[in-house]
Protein backbone atom coordinates (compact mmCIF):
# COMPACT_ATOMS: atom_id res chain seq x y z
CA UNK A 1 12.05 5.08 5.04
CA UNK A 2 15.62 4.34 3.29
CA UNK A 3 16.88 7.21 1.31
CA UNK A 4 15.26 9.22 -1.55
CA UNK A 5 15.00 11.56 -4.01
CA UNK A 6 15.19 15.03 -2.63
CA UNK A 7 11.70 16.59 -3.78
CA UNK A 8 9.49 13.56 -2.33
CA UNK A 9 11.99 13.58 0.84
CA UNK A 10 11.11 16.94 1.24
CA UNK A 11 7.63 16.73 0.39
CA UNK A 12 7.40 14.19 3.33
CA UNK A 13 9.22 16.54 5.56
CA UNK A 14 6.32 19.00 4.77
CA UNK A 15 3.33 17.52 5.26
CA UNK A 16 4.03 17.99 9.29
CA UNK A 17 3.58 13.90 9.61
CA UNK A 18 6.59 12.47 12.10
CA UNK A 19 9.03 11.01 9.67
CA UNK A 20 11.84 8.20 11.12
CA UNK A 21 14.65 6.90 8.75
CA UNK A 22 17.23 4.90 8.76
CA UNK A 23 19.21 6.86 11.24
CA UNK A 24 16.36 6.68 13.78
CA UNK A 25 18.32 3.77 14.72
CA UNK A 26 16.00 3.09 18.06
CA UNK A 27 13.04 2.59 15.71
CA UNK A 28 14.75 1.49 12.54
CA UNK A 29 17.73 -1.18 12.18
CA UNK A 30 19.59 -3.11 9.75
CA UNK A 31 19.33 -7.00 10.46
CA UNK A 32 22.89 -8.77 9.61
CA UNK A 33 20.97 -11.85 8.29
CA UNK A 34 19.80 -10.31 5.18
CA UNK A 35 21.08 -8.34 2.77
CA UNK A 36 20.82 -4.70 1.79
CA UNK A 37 18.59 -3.11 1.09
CA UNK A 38 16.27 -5.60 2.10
CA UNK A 39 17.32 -5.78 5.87
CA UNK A 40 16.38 -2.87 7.33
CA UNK A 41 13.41 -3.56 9.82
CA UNK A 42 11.20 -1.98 12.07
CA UNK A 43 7.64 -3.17 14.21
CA UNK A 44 4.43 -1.19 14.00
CA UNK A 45 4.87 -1.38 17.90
CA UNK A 46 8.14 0.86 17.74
CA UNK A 47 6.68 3.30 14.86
CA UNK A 48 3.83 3.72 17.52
CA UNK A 49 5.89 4.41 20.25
CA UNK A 50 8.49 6.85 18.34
CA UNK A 51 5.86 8.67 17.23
CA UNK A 52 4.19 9.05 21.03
CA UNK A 53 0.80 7.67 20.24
CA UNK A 54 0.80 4.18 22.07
CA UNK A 55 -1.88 2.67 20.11
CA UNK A 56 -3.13 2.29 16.31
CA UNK A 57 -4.59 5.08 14.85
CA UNK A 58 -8.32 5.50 14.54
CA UNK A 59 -10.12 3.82 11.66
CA UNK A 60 -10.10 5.45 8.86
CA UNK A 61 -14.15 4.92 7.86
CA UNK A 62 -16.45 2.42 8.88
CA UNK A 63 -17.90 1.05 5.53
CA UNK A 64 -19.75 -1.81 6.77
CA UNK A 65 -21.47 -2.63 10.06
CA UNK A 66 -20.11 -5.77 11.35
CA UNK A 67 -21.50 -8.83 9.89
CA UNK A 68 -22.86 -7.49 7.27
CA UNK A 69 -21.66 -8.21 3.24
CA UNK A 70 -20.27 -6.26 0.72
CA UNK A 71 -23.35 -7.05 -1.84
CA UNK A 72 -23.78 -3.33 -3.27
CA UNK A 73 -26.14 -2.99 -6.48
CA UNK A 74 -23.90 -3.47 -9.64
CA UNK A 75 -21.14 -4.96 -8.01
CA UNK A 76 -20.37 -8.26 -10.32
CA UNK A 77 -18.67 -11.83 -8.50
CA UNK A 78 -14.94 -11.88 -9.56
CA UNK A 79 -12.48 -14.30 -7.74
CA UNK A 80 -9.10 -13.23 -9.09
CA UNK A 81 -7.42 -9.73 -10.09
CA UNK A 82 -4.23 -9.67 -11.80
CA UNK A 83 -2.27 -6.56 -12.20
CA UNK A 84 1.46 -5.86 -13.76
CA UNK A 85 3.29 -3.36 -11.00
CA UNK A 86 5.88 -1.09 -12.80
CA UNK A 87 7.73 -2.87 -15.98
CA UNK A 88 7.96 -6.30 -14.69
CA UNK A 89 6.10 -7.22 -11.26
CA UNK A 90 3.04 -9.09 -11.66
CA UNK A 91 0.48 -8.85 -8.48
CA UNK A 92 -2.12 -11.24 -8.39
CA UNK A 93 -5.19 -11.65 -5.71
CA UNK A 94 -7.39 -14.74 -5.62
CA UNK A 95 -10.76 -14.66 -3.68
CA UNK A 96 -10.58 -17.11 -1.02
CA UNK A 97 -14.68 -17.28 0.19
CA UNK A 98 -13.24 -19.70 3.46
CA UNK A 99 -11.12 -16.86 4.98
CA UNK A 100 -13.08 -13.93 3.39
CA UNK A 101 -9.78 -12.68 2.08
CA UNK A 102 -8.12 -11.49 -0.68
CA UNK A 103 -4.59 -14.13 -0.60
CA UNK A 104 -1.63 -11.89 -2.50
CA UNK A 105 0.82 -13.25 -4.52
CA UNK A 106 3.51 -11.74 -6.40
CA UNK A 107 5.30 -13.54 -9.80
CA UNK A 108 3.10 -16.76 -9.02
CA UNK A 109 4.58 -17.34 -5.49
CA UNK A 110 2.53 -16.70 -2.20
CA UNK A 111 3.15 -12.94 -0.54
CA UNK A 112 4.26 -13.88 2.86
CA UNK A 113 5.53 -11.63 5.31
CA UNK A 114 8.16 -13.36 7.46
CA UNK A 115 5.94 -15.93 9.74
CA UNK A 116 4.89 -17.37 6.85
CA UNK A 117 1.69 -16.14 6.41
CA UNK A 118 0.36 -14.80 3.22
CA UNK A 119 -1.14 -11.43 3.03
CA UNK A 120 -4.39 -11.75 3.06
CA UNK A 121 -6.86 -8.34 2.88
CA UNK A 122 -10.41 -8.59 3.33
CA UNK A 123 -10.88 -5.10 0.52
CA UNK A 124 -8.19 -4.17 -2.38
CA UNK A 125 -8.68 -1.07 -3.76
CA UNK A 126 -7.44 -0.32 -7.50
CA UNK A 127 -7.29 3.73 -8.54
CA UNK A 128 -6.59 4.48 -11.80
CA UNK A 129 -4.10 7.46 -11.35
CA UNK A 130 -2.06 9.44 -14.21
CA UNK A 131 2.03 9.17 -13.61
CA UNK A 132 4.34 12.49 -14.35
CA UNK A 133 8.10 11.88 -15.09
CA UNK A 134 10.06 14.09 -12.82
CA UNK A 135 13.39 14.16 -14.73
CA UNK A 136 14.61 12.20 -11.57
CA UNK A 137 16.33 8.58 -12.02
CA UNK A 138 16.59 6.41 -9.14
CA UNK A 139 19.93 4.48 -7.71
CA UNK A 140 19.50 2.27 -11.02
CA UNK A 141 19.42 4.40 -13.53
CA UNK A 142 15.93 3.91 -14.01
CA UNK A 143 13.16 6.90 -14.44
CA UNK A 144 11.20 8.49 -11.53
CA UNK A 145 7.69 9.02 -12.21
CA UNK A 146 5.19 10.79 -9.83
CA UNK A 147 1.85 9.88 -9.08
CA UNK A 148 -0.90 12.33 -9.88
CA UNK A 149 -3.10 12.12 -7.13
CA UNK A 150 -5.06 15.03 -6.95
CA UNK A 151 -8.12 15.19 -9.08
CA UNK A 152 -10.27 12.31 -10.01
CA UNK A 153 -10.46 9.04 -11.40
CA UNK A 154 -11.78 6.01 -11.89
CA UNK A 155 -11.32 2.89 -9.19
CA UNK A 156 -12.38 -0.41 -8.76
CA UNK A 157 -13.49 -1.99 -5.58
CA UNK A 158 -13.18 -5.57 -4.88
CA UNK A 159 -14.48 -7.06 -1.93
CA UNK A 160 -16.53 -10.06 -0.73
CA UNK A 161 -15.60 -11.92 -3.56
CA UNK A 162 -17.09 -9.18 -5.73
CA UNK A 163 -15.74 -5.89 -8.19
CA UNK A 164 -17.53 -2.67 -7.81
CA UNK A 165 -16.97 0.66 -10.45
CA UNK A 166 -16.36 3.33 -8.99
CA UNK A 167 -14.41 6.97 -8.54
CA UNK A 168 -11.90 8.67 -6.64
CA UNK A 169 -11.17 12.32 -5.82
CA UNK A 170 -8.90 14.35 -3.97
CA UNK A 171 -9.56 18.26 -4.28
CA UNK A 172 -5.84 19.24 -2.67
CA UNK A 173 -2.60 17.78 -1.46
CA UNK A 174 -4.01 18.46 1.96
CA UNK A 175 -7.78 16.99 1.68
């Protein structure tokens, strides 16, 4: 990461999890053909290699066996999800059944990353979280708010070309 307000810098710095930033220049660098701060660049090859695994980390779950399709009782068939993102982003994912994907676009334009392709997940995952301000104001002027995390909530599920209710819950920081 780029910078930060103190309390979450340090809050990173105490989970124990390897953090690089900008200055971990042989991981992270600033690419003269765009402009800041939307030029600094790394490769999920280097993070792996700075932090001395090699390889992707394990799964996190297995929720399916392979093959076999998201149809769980009460889930309802939905093909697009439209959310607003802070005050003014608006995030949009349309079921494409061809691909089995979820294709993300942001403001009406295609989500690309830089080969052109548009970011397509097979699951998004929507958690309904409470947000705290923290007296904070970013490099704009604008307030910092803090995610509230830890407790429970509802969620929605959308997968296969179908939403599913559910809940979240965290019991700790740490869990």
């Amino acid at each position: 990461y780029s910078g930060g307000i103190a309390r979450f810098v340090e809050a990173m710095r105490a989970t124990g999890l390897r953090n690089f930033t900008e200055n971990d220049t042989d991981v992270l660098r600033r690419r003269r053909d765009r402009s800041a701060p939307h030029n600094l660049y790394t490769s999920t090859q280097a993070l792996y290699g700075k932090a001395g695994a090699g390889n992707p980390p394990p799964k996190f779950g297995q929720f399916l066996k392979p093959g076999e399709a998201f149809a769980p009782p009460g889930a309802t068939p939905v093909t697009n999800l439209t959310l607003n993102v802070g005050q003014s982003t608006r995030v949009a994912y349309d079921w494409d059944a061809g691909s089995s994907t979820w294709k993300r676009s942001v403001d009406g334009r295609a989500h690309t990353v830089e080969s052109g392709a548009q970011i397509s997940p097979t699951m998004v995952i929507v958690q309904f979280v409470n947000y705290q301000g923290t007296g904070e104001v970013d490099t704009t002027g604008a307030p910092v708010t803090e995610a509230q995390v830890v407790g429970s909530g509802d969620a929605v599920i959308f997968a296969g070309g179908v939403m599913l209710n559910a809940r979240w819950s965290k019991a700790s920081t740490s869990a």
